[in-house]
Protein backbone atom coordinates (compact mmCIF):
# COMPACT_ATOMS: atom_id res chain seq x y z
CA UNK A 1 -29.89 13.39 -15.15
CA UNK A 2 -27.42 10.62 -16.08
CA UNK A 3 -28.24 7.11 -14.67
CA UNK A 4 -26.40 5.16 -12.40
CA UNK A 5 -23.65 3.48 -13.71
CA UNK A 6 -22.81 -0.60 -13.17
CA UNK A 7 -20.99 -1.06 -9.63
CA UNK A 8 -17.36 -1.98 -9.39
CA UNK A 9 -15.94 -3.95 -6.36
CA UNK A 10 -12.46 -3.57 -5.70
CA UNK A 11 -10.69 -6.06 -3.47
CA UNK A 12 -7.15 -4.82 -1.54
CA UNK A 13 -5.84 -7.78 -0.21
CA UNK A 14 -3.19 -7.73 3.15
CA UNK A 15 -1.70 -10.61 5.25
CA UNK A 16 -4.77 -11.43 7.04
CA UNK A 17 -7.21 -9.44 6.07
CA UNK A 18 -8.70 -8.65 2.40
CA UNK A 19 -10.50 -5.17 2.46
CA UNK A 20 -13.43 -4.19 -0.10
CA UNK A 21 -15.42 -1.33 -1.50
CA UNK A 22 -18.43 -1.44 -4.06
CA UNK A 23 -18.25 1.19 -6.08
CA UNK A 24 -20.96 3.12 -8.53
CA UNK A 25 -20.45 6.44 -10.69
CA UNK A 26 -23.55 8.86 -9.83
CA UNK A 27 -21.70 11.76 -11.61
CA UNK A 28 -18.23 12.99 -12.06
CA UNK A 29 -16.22 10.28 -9.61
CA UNK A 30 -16.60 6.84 -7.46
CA UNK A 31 -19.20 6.72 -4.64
CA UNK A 32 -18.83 3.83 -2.25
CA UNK A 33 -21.92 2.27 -2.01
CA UNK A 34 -20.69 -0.76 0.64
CA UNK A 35 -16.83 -0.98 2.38
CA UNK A 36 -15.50 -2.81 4.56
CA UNK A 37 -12.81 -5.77 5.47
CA UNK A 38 -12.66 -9.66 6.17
CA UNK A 39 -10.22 -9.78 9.06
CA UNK A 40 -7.88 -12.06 10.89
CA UNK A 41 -7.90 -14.33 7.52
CA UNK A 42 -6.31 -17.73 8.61
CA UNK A 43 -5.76 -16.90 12.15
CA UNK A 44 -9.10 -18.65 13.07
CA UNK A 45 -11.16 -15.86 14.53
CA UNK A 46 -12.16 -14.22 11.55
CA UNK A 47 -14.42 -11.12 11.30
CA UNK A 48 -16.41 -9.40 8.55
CA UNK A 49 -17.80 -5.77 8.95
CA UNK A 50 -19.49 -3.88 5.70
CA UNK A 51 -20.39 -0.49 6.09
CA UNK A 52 -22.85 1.56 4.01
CA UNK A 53 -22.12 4.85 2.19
CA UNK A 54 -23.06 6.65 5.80
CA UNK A 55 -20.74 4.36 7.82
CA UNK A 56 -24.03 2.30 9.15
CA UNK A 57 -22.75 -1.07 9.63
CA UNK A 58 -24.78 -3.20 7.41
CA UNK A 59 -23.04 -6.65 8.80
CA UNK A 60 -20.39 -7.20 11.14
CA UNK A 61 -20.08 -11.22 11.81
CA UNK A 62 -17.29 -13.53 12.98
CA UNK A 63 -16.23 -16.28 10.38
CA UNK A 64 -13.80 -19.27 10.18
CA UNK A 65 -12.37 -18.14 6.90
CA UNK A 66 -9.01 -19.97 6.32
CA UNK A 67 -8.01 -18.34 3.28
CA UNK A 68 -8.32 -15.07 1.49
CA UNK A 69 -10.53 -17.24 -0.96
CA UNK A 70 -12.69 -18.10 1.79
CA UNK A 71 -13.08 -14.79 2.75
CA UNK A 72 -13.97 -13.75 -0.90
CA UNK A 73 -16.57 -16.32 -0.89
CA UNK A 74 -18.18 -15.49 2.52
CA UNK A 75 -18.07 -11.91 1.11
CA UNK A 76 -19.78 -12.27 -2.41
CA UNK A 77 -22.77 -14.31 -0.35
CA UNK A 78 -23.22 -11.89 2.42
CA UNK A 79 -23.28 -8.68 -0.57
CA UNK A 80 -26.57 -10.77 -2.20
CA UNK A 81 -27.63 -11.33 1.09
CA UNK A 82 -27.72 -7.38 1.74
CA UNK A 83 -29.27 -6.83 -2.20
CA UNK A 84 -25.79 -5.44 -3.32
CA UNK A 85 -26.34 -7.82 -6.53
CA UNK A 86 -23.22 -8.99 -8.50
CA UNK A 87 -20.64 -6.40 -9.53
CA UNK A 88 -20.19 -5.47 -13.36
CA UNK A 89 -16.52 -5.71 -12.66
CA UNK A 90 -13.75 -6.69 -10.13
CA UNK A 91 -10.41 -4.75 -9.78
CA UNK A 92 -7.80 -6.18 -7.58
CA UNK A 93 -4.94 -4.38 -6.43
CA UNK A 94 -1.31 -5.99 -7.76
CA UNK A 95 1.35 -5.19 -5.51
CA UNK A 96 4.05 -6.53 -8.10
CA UNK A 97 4.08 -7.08 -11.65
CA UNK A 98 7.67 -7.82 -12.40
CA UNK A 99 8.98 -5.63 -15.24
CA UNK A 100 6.68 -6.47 -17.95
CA UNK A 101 3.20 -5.32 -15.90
CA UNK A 102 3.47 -2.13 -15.43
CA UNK A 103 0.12 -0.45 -16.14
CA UNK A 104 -3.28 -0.79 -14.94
CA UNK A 105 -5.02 -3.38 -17.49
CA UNK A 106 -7.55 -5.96 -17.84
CA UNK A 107 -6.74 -9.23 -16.07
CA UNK A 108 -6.70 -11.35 -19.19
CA UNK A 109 -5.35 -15.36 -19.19
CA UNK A 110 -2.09 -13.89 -20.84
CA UNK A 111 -1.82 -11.27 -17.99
CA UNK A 112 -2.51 -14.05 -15.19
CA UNK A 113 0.28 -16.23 -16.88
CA UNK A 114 2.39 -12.97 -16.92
CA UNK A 115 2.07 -12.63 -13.48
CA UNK A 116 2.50 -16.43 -12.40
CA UNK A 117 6.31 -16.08 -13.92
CA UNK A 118 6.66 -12.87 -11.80
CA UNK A 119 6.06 -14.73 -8.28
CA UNK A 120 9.46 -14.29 -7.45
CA UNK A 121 9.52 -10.63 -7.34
CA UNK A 122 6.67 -10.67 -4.50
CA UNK A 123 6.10 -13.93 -3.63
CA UNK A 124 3.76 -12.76 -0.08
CA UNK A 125 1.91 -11.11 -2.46
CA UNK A 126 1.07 -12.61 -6.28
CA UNK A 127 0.13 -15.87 -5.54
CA UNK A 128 -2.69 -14.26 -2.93
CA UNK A 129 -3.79 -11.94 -5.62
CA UNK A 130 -3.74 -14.55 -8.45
CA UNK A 131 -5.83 -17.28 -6.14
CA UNK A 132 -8.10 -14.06 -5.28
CA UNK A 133 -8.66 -13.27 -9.34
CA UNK A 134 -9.03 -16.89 -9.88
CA UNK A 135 -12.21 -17.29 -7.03
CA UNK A 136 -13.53 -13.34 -8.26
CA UNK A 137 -13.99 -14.67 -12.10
CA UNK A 138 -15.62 -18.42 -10.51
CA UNK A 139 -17.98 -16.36 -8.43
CA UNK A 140 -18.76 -13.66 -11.24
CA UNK A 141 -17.84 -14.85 -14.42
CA UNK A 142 -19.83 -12.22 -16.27
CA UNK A 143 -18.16 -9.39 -14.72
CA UNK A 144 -14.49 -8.02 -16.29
CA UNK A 145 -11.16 -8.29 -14.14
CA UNK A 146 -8.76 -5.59 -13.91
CA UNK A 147 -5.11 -5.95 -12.58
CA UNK A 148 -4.49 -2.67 -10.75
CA UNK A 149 -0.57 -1.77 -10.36
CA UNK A 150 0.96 -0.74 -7.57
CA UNK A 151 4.01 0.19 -8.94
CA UNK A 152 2.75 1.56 -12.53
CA UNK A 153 3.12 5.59 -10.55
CA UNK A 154 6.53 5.13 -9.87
CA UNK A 155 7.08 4.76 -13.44
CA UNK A 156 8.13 8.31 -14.40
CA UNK A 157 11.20 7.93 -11.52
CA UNK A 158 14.69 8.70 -13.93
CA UNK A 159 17.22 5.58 -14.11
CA UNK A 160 18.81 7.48 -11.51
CA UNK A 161 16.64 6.09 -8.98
CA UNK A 162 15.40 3.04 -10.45
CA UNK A 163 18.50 1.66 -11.62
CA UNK A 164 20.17 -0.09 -8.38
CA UNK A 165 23.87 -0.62 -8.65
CA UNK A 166 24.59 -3.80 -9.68
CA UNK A 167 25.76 -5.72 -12.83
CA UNK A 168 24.03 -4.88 -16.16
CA UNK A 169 22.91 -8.82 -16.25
CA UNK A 170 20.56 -8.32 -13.27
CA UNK A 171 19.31 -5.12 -14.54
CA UNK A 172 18.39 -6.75 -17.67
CA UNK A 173 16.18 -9.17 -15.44
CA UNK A 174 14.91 -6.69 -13.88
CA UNK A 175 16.22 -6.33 -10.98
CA UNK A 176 15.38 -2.42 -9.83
CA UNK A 177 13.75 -0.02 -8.00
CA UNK A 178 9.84 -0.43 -8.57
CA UNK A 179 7.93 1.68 -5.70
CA UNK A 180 4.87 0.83 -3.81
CA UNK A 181 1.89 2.46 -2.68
CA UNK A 182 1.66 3.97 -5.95
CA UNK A 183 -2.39 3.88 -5.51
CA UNK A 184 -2.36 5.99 -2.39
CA UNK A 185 0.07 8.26 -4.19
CA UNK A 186 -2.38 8.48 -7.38
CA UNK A 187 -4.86 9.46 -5.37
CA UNK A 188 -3.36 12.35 -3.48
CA UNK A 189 -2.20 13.66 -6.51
CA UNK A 190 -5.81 13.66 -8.13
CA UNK A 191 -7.50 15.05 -4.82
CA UNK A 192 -5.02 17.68 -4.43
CA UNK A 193 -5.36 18.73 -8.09
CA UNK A 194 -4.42 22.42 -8.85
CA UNK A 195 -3.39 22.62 -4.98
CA UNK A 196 -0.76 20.40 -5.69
CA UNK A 197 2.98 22.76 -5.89
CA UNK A 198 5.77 21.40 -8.02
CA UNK A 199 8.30 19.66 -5.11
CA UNK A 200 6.17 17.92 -2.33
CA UNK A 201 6.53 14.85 -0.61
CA UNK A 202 4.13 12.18 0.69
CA UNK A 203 4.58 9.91 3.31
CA UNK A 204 2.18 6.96 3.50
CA UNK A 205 2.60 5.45 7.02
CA UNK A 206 0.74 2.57 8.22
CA UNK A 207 1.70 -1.08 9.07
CA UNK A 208 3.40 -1.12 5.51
CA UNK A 209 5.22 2.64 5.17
CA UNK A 210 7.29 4.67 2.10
CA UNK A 211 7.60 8.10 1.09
CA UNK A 212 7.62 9.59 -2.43
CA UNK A 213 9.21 12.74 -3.63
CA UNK A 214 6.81 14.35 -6.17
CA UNK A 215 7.68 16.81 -8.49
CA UNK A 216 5.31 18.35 -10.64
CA UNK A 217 2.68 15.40 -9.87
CA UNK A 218 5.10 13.03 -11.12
CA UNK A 219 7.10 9.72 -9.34
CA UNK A 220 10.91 10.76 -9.20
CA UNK A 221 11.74 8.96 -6.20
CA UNK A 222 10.38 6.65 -3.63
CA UNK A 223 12.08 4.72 -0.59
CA UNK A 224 10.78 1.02 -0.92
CA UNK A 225 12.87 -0.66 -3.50
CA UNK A 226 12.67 -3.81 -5.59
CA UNK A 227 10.30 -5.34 -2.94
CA UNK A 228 7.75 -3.78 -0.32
CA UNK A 229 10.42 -4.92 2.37
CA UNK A 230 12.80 -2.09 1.57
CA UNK A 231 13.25 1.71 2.51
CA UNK A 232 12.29 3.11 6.10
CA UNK A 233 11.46 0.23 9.27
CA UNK A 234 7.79 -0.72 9.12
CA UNK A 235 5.67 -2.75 11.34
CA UNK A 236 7.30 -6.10 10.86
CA UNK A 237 9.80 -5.29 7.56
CA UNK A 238 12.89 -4.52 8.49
CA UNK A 239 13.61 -1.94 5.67
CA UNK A 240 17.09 -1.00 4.24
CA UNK A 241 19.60 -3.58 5.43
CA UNK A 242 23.36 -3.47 5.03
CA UNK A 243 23.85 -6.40 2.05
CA UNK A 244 26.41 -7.67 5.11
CA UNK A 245 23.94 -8.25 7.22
CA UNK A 246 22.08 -11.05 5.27
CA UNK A 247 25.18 -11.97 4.42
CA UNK A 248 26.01 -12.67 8.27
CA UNK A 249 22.34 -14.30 9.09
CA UNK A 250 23.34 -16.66 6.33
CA UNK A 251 26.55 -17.49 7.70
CA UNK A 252 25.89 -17.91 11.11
CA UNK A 253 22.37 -19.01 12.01
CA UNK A 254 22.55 -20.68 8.35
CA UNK A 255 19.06 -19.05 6.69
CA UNK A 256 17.61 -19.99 3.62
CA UNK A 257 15.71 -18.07 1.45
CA UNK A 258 12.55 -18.64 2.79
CA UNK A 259 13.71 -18.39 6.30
CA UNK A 260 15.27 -14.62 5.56
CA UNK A 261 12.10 -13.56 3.78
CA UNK A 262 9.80 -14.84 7.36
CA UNK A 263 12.85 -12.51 9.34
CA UNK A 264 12.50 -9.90 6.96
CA UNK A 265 9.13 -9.40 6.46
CA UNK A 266 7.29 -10.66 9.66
CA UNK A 267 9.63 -10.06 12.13
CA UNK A 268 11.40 -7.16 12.10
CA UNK A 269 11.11 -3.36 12.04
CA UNK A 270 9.18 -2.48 15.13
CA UNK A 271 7.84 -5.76 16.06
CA UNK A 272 11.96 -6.90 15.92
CA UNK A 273 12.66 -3.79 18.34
CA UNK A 274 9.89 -4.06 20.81
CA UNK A 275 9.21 -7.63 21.33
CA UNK A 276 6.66 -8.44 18.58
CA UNK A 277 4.73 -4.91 18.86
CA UNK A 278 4.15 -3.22 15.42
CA UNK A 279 0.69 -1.44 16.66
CA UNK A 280 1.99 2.20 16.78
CA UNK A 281 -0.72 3.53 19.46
CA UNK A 282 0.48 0.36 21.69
CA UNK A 283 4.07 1.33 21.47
CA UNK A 284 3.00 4.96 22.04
CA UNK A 285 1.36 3.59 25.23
CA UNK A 286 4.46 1.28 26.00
CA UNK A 287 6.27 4.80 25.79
CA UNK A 288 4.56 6.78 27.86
CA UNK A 289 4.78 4.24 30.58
CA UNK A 290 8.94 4.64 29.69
CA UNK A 291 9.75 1.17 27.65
CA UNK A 292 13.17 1.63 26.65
CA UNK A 293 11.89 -0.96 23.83
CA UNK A 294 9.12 0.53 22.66
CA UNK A 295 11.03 4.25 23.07
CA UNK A 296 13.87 3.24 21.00
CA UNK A 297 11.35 1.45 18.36
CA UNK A 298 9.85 4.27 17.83
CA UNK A 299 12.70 6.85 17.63
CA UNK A 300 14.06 4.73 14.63
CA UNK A 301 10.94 4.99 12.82
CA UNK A 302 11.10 8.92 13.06
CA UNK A 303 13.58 9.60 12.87
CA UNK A 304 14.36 7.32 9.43
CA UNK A 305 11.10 9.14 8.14
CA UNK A 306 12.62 12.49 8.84
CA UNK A 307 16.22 11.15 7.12
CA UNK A 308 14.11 10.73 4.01
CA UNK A 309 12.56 13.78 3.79
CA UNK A 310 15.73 15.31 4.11
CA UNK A 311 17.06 13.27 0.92
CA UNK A 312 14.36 14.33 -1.10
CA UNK A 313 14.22 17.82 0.17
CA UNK A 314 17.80 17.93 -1.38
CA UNK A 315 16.67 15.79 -4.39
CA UNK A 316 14.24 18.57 -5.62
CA UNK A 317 16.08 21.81 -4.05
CA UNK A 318 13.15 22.46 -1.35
CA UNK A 319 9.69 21.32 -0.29
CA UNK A 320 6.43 23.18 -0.52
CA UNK A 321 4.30 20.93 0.72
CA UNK A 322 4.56 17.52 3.16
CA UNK A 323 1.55 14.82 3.10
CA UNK A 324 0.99 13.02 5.94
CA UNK A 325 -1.79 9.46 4.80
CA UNK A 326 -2.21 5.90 5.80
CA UNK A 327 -3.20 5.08 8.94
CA UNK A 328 -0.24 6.15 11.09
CA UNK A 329 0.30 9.29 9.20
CA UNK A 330 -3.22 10.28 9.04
CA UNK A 331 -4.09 9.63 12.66
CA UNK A 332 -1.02 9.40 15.29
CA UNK A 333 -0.30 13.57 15.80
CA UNK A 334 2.71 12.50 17.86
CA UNK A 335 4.13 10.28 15.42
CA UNK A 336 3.69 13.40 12.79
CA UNK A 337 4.85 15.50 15.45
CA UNK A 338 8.15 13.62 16.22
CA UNK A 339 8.80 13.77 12.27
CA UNK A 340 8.41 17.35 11.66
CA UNK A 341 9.85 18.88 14.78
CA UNK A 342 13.85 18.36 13.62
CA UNK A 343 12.74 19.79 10.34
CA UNK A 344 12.73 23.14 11.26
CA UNK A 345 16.02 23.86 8.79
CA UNK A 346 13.63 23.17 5.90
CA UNK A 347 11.30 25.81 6.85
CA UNK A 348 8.63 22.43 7.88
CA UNK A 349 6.84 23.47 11.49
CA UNK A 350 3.96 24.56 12.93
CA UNK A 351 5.97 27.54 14.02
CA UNK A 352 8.13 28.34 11.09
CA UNK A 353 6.95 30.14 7.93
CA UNK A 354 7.14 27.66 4.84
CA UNK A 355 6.08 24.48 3.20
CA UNK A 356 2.50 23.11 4.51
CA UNK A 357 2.43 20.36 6.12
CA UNK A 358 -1.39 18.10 5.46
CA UNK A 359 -3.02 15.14 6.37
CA UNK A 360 -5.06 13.52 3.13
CA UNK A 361 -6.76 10.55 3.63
CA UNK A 362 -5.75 7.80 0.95
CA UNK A 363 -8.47 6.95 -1.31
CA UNK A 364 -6.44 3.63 -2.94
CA UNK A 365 -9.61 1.81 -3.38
CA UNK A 366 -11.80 4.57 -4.86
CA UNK A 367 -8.33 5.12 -7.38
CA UNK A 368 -8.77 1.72 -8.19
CA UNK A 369 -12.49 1.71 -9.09
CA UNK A 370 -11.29 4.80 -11.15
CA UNK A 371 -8.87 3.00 -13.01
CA UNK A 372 -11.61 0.31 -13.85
CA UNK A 373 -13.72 2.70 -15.23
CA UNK A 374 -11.73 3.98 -17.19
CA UNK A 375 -10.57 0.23 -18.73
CA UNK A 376 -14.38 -0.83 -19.13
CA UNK A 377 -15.08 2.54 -21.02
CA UNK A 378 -12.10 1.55 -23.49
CA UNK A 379 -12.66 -1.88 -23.75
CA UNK A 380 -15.91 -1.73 -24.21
């Protein structure tokens, strides 16, 4: 019998909350030995649950944790507290690596300074993640670090889809369509395995949503763009905008930069239609007590899910199979419901012989703990 192999943690950071898994190999794949999240993260009420491999809740505590540093640190005490000693390595999920990090790779100094001069592709996102990988090697500085991409799936899409039309200048600075989520999307693809058919699509809803058309396992096209603020309305990002329309919000209510990026990202997409609302099951609620707001919010998120399908349904000449993941698409039926009823034309319905529609739960952090592996096995 093989022995245990050295534990991984893998740290997914969010807007307020950083979530966490501690990994260990007993065999072919990843076994979570501790998960869990640090919530509320600068909003002064913090919270920290870890649960065991059984879903016992080892600790669940309220914290003052300012920063996603702070959270880290409360964290890596409270795992040596519980005898989960330090990890043998740290993977951190990258959002946004500009155009020169695309693959999954040890977070070396050259890497990190990579990554500082690509802040302005995701600038919500890398500074979090680099502060995060700076505390992580402090706190364990035996362990390895591991930059895992979120766009380095989407690579395989054909300059059809990645090339966005503008000059060849801003193309050249890479300027393009990257793709997000490509963890979640890695994983289905591994857990579906042979039961994957050549044209599917996967739609990873949650807070933060996209969709993916998948042919023969691979990336061709995916609806978020150059940043995680593009393609279908999310929780609080607005999506696709007309170009005019930023062009008008900078016009008349005079918006910088900065102030466009707070409207795009933290204030739109449901939360802009429903008066600050992005909790689906809330607006659900809102509906069935008849909010036009809430109604109308969630009609446009449907219904621009079920637009997209359509596009890549005529992309790839059919569907055989629609994923449902994230936390929206794995557990509202009436959101899945709203999507797939219109979709009868495509042969998609619980009533109508054709592509299978499934729910797969995302494994992004158990991909990433993968992908670490696999880097500590070749780097030794």
């Amino acid at each position: 019998m093989s022995r245990p192999q050295p534990s991984i943690l893998v740290l997914n950071s969010g807007s307020s909350s950083l979530k966490f898994a501690l990994f260990r190999r007993d065999g072919g794949d990843e076994t979570a030995m501790a998960e869990g999240a640090a919530d509320h993260v600068g909003r002064g009420d913090g919270h920290l649950r870890i649960r065991d491999a059984n879903g016992k809740t080892l600790v669940e505590q309220d914290h003052d944790m300012p920063t996603q540093a702070h959270a880290l640190d409360i964290l890596a005490r409270t795992l040596a507290d519980v005898g989960l000693g330090p990890p043998a390595a740290v993977g951190h999920r990258i959002v946004h690596g500009g155009p020169h990090l695309r693959d999954h790779q040890a977070l070396t100094p050259e890497v990190m300074a990579q990554l500082r001069q690509a802040v302005h592709f995701a600038p919500l996102h890398i500074p979090v993640a680099l502060k995060l990988a700076e505390r992580a090697r402090a706190l364990w500085p035996q362990a390895g670090q591991y930059a895992c991409l979120d766009t380095a799936f989407h690579q395989t899409m054909p300059a059809r889809a990645a090339r966005l039309p503008l000059p060849a200048r801003y193309a050249d600075a890479g300027v393009a369509r990257y793709g997000f989520h490509g963890l979640s999307y890695e994983s289905l693809v591994r857990r579906l395995g042979s039961d994957l058919p050549s044209r599917a699509v996967f739609a990873h809803l949650g807070n933060g949503a996209s969709l993916c058309a998948v042919l023969d396992g691979k990336s061709i096209d995916t609806s978020m763009g150059m940043t995680p603020a593009g393609g279908i309305p999310m929780g609080s990002r607005s999506g696709d905008l007309d170009p005019g329309v930023i062009l008008y919000l900078m016009r008349t209510d005079a918006l910088d930069a900065d102030s466009l990026e707070t409207l795009i990202n933290r204030e739109s997409g449901l939360a802009g239609m429903a008066d600050g609302e992005s909790d689906m099951q809330a607006l659900l609620a809102r509906c069935a007590r008849g909010d036009p707001h809430a109604a109308l919010a969630v009609d446009v998120f449907t219904t621009s899910v079920g637009k997209q399908i359509g596009a890549y349904a005529a992309l790839m000449g059919g569907i055989d199979l629609l994923v449902f993941t994230g936390g929206i698409g794995e557990h509202s039926a009436e959101i899945r419901r709203r999507i797939v009823a219109p979709l009868g034309f495509l042969g998609i319905g619980p009533a109508v012989p054709g592509p299978a529609v499934m729910i797969v739960p995302t494994e992004e952090e158990r991909q990433m703990a993968r992908h670490c592996r696999d880097l500590m096995s070749r780097t030794g």
